[in-house]
N, C-alpha and C. Protein backbone atom coordinates (compact mmCIF):
# COMPACT_ATOMS: atom_id res chain seq x y z
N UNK A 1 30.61 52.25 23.04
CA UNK A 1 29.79 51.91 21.91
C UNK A 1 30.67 51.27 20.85
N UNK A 2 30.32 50.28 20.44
CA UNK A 2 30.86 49.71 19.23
C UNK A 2 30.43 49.41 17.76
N UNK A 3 31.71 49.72 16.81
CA UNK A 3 30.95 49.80 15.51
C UNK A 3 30.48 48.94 14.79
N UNK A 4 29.37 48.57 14.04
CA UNK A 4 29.25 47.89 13.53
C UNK A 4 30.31 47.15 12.27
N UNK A 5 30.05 45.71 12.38
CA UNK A 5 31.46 45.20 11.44
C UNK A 5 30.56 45.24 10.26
N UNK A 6 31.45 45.76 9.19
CA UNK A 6 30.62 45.71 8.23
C UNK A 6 31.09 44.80 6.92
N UNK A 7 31.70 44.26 8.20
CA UNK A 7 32.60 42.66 6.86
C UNK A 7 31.45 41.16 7.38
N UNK A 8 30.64 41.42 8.48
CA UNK A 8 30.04 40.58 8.54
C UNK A 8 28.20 40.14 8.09
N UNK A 9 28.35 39.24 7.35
CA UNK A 9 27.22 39.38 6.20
C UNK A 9 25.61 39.52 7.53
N UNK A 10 24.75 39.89 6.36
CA UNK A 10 23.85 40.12 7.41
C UNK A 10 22.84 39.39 7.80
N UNK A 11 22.52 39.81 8.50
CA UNK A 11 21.19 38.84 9.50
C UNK A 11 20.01 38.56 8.79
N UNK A 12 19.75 37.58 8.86
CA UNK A 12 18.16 37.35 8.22
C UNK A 12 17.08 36.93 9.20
N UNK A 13 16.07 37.42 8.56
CA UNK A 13 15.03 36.65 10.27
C UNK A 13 14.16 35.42 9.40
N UNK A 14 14.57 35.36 7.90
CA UNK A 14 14.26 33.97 7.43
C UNK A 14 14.00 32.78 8.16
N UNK A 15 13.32 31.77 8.52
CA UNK A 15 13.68 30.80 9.00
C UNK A 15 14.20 29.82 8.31
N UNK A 16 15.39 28.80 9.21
CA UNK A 16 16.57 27.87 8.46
C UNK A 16 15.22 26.65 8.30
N UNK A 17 15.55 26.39 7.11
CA UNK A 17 14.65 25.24 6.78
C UNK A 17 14.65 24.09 7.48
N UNK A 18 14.02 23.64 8.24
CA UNK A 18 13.89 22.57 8.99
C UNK A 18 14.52 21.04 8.36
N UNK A 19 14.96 20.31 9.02
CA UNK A 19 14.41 18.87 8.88
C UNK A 19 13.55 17.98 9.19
N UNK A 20 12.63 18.32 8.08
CA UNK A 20 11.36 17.54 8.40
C UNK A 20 11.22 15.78 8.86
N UNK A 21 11.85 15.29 8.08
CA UNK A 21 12.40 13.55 8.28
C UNK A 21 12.90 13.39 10.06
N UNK A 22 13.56 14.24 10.81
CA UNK A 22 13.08 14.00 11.79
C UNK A 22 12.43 14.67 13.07
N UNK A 23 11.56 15.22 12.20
CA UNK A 23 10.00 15.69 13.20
C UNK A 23 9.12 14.78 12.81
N UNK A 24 9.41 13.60 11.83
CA UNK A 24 7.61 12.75 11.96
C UNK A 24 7.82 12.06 12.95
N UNK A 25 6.47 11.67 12.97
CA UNK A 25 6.06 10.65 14.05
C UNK A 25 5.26 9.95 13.53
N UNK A 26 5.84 8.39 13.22
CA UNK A 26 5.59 7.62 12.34
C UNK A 26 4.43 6.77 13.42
N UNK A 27 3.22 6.13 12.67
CA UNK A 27 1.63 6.13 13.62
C UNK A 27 2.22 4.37 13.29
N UNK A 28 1.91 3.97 14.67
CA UNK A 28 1.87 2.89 15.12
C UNK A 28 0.89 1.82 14.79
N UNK A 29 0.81 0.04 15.33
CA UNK A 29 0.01 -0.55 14.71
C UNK A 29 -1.49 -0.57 15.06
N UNK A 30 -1.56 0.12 16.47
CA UNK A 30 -3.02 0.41 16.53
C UNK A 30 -3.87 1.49 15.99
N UNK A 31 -3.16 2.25 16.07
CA UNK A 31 -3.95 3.35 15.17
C UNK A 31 -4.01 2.99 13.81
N UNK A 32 -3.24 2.49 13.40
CA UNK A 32 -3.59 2.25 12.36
C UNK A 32 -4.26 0.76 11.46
N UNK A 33 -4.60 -0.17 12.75
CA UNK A 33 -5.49 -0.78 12.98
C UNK A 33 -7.29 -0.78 12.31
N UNK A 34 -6.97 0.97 13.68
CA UNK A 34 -8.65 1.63 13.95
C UNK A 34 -8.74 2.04 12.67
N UNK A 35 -7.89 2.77 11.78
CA UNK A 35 -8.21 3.48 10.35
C UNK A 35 -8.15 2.46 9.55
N UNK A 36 -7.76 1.20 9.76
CA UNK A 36 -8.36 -0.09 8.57
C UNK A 36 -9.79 -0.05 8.87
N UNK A 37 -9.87 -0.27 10.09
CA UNK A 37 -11.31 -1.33 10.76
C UNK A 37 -12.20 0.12 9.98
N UNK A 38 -12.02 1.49 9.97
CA UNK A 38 -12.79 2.30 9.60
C UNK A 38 -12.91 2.41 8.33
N UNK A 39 -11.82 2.19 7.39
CA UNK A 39 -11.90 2.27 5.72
C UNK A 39 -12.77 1.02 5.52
N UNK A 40 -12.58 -0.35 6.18
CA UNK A 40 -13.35 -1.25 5.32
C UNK A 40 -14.69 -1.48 5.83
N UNK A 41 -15.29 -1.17 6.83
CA UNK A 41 -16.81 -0.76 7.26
C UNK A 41 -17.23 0.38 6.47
N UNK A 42 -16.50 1.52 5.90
CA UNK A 42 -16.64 2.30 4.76
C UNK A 42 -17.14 1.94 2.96
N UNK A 43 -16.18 0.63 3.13
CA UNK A 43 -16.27 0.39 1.97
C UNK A 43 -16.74 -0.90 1.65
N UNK A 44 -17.47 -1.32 2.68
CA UNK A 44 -18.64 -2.26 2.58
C UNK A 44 -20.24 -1.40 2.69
N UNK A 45 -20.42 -0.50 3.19
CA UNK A 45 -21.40 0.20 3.18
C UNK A 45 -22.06 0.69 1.74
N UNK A 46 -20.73 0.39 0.85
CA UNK A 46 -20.95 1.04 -0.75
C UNK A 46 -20.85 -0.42 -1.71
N UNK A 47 -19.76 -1.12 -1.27
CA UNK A 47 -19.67 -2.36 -1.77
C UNK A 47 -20.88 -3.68 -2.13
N UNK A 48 -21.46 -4.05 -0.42
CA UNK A 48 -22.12 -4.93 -0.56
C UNK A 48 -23.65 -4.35 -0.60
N UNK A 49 -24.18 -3.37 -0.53
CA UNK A 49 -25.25 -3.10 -0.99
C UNK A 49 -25.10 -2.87 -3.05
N UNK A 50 -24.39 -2.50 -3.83
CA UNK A 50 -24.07 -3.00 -4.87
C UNK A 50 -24.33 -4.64 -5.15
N UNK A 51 -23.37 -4.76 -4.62
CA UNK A 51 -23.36 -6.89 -5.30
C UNK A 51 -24.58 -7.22 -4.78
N UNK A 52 -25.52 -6.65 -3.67
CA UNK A 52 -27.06 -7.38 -3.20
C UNK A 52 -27.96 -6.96 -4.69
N UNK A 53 -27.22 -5.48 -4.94
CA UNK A 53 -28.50 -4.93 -5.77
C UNK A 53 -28.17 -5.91 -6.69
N UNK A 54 -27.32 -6.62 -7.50
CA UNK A 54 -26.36 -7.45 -9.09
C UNK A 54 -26.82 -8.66 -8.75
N UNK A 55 -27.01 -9.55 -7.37
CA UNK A 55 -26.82 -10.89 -7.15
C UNK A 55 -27.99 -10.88 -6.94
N UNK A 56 -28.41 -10.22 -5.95
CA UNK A 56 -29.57 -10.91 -4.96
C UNK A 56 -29.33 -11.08 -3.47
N UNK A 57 -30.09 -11.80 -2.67
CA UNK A 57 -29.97 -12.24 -1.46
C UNK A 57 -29.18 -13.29 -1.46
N UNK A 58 -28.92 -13.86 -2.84
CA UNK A 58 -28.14 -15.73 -2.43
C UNK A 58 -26.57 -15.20 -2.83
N UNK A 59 -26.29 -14.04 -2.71
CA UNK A 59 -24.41 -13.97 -2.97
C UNK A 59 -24.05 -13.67 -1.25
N UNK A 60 -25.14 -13.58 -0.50
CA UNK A 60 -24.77 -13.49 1.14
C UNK A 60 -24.48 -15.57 1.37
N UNK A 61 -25.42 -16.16 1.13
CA UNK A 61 -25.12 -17.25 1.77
C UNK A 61 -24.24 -18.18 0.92
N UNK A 62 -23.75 -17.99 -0.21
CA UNK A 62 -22.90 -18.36 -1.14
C UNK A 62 -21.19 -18.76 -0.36
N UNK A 63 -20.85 -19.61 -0.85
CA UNK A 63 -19.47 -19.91 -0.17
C UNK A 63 -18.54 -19.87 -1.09
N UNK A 64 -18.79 -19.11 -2.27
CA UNK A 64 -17.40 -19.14 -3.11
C UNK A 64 -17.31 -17.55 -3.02
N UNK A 65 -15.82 -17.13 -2.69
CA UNK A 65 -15.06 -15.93 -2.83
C UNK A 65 -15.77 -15.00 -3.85
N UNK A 66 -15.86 -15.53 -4.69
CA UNK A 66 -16.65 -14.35 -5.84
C UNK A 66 -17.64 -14.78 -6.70
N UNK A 67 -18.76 -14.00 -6.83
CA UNK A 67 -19.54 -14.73 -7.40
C UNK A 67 -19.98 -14.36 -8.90
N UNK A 68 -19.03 -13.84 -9.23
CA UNK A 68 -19.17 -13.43 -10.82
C UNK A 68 -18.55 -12.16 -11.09
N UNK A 69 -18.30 -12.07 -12.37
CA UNK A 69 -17.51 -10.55 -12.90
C UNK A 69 -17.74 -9.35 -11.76
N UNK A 70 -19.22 -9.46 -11.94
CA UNK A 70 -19.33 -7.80 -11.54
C UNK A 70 -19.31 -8.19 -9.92
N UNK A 71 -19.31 -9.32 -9.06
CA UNK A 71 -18.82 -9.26 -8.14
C UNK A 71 -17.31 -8.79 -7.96
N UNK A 72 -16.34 -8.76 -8.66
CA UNK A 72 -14.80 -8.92 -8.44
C UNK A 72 -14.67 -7.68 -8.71
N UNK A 73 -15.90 -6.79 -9.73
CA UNK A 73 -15.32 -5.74 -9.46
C UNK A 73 -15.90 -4.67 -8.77
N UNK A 74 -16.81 -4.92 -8.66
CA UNK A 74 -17.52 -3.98 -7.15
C UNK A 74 -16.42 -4.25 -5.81
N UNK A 75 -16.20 -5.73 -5.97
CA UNK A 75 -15.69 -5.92 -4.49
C UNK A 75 -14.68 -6.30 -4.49
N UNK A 76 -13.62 -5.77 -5.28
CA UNK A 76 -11.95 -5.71 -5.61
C UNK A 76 -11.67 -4.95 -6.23
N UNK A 77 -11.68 -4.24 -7.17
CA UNK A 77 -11.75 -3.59 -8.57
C UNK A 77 -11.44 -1.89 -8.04
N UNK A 78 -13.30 -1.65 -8.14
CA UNK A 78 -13.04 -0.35 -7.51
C UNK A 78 -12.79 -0.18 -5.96
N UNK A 79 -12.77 -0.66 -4.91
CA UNK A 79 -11.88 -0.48 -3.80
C UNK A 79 -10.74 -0.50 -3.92
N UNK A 80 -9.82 -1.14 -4.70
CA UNK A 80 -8.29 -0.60 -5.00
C UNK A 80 -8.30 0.16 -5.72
N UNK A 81 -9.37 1.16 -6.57
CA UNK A 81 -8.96 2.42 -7.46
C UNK A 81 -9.40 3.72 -6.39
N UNK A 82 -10.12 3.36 -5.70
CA UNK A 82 -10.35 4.27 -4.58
C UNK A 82 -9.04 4.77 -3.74
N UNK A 83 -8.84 3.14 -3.00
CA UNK A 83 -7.62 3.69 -1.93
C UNK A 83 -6.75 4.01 -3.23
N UNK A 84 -6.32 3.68 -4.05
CA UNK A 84 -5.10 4.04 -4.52
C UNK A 84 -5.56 5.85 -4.93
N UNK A 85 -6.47 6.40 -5.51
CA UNK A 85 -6.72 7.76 -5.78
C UNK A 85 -6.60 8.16 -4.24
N UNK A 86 -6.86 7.65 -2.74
CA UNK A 86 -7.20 9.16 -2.22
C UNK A 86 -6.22 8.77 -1.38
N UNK A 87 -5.00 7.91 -1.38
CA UNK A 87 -3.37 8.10 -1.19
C UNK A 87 -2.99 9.23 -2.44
N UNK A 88 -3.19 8.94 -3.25
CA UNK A 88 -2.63 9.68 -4.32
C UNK A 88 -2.93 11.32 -4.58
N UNK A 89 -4.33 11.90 -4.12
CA UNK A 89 -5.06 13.29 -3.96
C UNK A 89 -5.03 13.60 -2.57
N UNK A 90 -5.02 12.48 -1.91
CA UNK A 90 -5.35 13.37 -0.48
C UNK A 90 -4.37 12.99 0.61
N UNK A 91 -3.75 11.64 0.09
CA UNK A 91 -2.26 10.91 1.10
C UNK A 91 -2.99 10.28 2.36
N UNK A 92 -4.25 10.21 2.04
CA UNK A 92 -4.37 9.08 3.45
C UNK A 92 -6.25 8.48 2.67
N UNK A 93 -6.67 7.64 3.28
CA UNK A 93 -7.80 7.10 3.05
C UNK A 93 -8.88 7.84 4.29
N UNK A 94 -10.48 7.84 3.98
CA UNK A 94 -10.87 8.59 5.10
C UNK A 94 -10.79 8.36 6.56
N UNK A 95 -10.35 6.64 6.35
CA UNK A 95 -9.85 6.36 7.79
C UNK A 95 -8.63 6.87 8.48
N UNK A 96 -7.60 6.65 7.29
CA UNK A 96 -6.54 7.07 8.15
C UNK A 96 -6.90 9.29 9.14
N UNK A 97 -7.85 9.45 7.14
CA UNK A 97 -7.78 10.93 7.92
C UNK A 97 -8.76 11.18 9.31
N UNK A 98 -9.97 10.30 9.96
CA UNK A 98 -10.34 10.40 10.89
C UNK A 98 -9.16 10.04 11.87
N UNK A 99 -8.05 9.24 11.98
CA UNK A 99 -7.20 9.10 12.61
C UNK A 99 -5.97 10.13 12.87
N UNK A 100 -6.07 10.92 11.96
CA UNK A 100 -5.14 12.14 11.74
C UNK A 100 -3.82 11.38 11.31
N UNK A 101 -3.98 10.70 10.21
CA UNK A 101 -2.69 9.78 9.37
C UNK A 101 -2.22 10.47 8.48
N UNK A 102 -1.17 10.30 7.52
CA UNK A 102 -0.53 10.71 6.12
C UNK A 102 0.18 9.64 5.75
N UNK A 103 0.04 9.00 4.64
CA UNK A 103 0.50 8.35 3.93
C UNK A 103 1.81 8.76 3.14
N UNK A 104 3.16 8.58 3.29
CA UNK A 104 4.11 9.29 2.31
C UNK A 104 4.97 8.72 1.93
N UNK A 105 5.70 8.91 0.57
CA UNK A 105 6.44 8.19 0.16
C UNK A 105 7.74 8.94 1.07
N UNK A 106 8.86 7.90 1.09
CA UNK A 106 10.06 8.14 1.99
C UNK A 106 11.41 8.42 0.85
N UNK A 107 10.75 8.94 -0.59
CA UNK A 107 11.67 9.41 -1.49
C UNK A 107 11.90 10.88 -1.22
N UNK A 108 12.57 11.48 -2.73
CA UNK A 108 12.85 12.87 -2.57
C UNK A 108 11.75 13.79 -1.91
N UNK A 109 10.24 13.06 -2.97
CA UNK A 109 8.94 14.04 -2.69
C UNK A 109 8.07 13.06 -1.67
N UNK A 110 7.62 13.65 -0.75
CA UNK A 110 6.59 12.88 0.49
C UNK A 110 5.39 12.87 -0.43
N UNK A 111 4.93 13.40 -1.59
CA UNK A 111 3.70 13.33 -2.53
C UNK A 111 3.62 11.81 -2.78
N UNK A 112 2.52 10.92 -2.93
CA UNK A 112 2.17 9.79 -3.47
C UNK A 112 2.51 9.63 -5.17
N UNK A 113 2.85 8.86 -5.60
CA UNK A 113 2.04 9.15 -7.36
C UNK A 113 1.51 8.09 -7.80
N UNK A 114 0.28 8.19 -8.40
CA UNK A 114 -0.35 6.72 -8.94
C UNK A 114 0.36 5.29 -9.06
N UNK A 115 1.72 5.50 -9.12
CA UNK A 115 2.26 3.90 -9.42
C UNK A 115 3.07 3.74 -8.16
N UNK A 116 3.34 4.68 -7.14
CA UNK A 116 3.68 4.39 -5.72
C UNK A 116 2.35 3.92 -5.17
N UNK A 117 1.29 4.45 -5.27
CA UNK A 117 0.12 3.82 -5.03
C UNK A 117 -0.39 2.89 -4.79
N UNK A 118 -0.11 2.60 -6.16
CA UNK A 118 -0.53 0.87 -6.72
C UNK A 118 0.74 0.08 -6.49
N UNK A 119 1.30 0.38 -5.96
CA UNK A 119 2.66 -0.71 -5.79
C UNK A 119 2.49 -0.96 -4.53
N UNK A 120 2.19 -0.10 -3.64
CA UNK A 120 1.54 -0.06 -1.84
C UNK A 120 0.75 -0.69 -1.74
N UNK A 121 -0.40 -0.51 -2.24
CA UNK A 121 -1.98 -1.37 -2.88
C UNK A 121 -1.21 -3.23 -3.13
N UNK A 122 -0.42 -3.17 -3.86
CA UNK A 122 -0.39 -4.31 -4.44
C UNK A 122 0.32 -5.42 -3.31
N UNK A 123 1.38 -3.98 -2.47
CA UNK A 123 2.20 -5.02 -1.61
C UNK A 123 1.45 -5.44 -0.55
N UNK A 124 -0.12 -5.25 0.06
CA UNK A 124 -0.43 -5.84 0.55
C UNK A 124 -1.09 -7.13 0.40
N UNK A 125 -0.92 -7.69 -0.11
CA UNK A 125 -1.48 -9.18 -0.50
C UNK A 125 -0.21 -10.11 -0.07
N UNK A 126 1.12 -9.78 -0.47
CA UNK A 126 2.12 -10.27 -0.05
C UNK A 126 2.73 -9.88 1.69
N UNK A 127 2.18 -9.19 2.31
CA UNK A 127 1.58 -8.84 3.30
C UNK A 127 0.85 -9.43 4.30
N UNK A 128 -0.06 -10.43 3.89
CA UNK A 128 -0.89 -10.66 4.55
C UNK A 128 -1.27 -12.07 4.09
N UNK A 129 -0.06 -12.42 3.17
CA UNK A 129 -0.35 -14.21 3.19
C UNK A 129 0.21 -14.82 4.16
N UNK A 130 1.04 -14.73 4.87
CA UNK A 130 1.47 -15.59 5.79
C UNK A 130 1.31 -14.78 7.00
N UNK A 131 0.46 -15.42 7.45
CA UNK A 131 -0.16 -15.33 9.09
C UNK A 131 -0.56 -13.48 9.13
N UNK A 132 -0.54 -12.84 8.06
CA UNK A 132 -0.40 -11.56 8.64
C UNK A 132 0.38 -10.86 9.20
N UNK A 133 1.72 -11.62 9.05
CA UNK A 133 3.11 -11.06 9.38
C UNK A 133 3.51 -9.55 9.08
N UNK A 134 3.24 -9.36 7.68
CA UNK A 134 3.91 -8.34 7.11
C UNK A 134 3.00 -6.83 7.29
N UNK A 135 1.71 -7.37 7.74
CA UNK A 135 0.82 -5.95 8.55
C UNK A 135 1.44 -5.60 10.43
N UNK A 136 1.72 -7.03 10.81
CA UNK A 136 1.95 -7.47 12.09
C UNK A 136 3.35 -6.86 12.55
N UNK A 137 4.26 -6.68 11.38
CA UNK A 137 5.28 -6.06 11.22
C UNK A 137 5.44 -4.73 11.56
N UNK A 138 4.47 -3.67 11.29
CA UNK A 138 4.43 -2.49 11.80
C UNK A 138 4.95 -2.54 13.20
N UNK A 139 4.27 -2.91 14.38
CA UNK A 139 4.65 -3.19 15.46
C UNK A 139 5.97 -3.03 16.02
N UNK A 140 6.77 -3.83 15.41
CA UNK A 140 8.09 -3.75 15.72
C UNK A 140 9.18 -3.27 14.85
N UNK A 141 8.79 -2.60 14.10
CA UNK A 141 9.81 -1.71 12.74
C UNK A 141 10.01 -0.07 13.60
N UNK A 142 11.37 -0.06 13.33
CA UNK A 142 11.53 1.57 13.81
C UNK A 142 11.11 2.61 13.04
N UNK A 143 10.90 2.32 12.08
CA UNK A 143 9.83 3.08 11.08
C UNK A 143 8.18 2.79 11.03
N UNK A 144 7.93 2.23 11.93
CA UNK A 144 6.41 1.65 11.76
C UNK A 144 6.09 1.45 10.17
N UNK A 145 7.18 0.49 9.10
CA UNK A 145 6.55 0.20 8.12
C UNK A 145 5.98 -1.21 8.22
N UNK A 146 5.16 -1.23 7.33
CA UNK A 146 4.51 -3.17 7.17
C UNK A 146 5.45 -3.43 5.94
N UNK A 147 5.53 -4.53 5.63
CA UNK A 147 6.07 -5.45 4.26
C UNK A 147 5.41 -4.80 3.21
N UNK A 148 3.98 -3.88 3.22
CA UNK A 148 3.73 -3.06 2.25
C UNK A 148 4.46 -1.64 1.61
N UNK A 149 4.49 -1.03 2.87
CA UNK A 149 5.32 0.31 3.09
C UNK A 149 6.90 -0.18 2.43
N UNK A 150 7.51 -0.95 2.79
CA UNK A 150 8.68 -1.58 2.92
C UNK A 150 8.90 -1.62 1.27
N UNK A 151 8.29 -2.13 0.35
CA UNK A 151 7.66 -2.65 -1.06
C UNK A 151 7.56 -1.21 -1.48
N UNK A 152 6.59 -0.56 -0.80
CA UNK A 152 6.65 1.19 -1.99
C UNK A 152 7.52 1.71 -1.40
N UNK A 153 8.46 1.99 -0.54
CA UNK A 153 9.26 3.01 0.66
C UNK A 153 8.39 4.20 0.46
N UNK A 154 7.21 3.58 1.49
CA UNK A 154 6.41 4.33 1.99
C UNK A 154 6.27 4.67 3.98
N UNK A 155 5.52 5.30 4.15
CA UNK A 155 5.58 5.27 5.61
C UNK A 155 4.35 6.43 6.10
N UNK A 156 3.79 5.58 6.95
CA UNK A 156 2.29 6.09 7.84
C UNK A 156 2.67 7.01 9.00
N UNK A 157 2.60 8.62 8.92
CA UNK A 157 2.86 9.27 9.61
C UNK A 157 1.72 10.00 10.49
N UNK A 158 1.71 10.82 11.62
CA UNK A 158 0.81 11.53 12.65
C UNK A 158 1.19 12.75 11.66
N UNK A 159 -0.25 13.18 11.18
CA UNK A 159 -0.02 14.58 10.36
C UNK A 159 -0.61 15.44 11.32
N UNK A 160 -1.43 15.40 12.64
CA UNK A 160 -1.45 16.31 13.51
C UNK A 160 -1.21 15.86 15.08
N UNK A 161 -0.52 16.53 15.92
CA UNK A 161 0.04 16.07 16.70
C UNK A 161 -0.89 16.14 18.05
């Protein structure tokens, strides 16, 4: 039988805090494809029945981009205060969360904050002027970021596996 050392500190059944950074599993360009194609069939369902109720029937066959104030902001305005709040409260949009996504910043805190938000929000326009490169980009980034993500150092993760 042997004695216990009692110079050696003691045992904990604590668990050692993980490294989380590499257990994600950063969601690829199709899935996250399907959770666009699902946020903006979402947000036309709320959108263009609005601008029908403001315009009428003639802002459907109309060929200019916008057809007045309260067009730009039904149908620009509040869709970027949306996605940017439910990155910001909830870290994914309801598409990504039917997809089982998380939106996170790749700083100290994985939390969103309103001006990481809107800086994500904003980098897609620069994103998606040329040919769609910078969405197209996901694809082949070892981080699955786009030119948006890239812009907030953000990154689209599998929050359930």
């Amino acid at each position: 039988m042997t004695a216990p050392d009692v110079y050696k500190a003691p045992e904990s059944d604590l668990s050692v805090e993980k490294d989380t950074a590499s257990e994600r599993v950063y969601a690829g360009f199709w899935v996250r494809a399907v959770a666009s194609i699902i946020d903006t069939i979402l947000i036309m369902l709320v959108t263009v029945p609005l601008v029908f109720t403001v315009y009428g029937s003639g802002f459907l066959l109309s060929d200019s981009m916008i057809n007045g104030s309260w067009d730009f902001v039904i149908s620009y305005v509040l869709p970027a205060i949306a996605v940017v709040l439910f990155w910001h409260f909830k870290s994914a949009t309801p598409g990504k969360m039917v997809m089982g996504l998380k939106v996170i910043s790749l700083g100290e805190s994985e939390h969103m904050s309103i001006g990481k938000s809107a800086l994500r929000y904003v980098g897609y326009y620069p994103s998606m002027m040329v040919f769609m490169l910078g969405i197209i980009w996901v694809a082949f980034d070892k981080k699955k970021q786009g030119w948006h993500d890239k812009i907030a150092n953000t990154a689209v993760i599998k929050s359930r596996k």
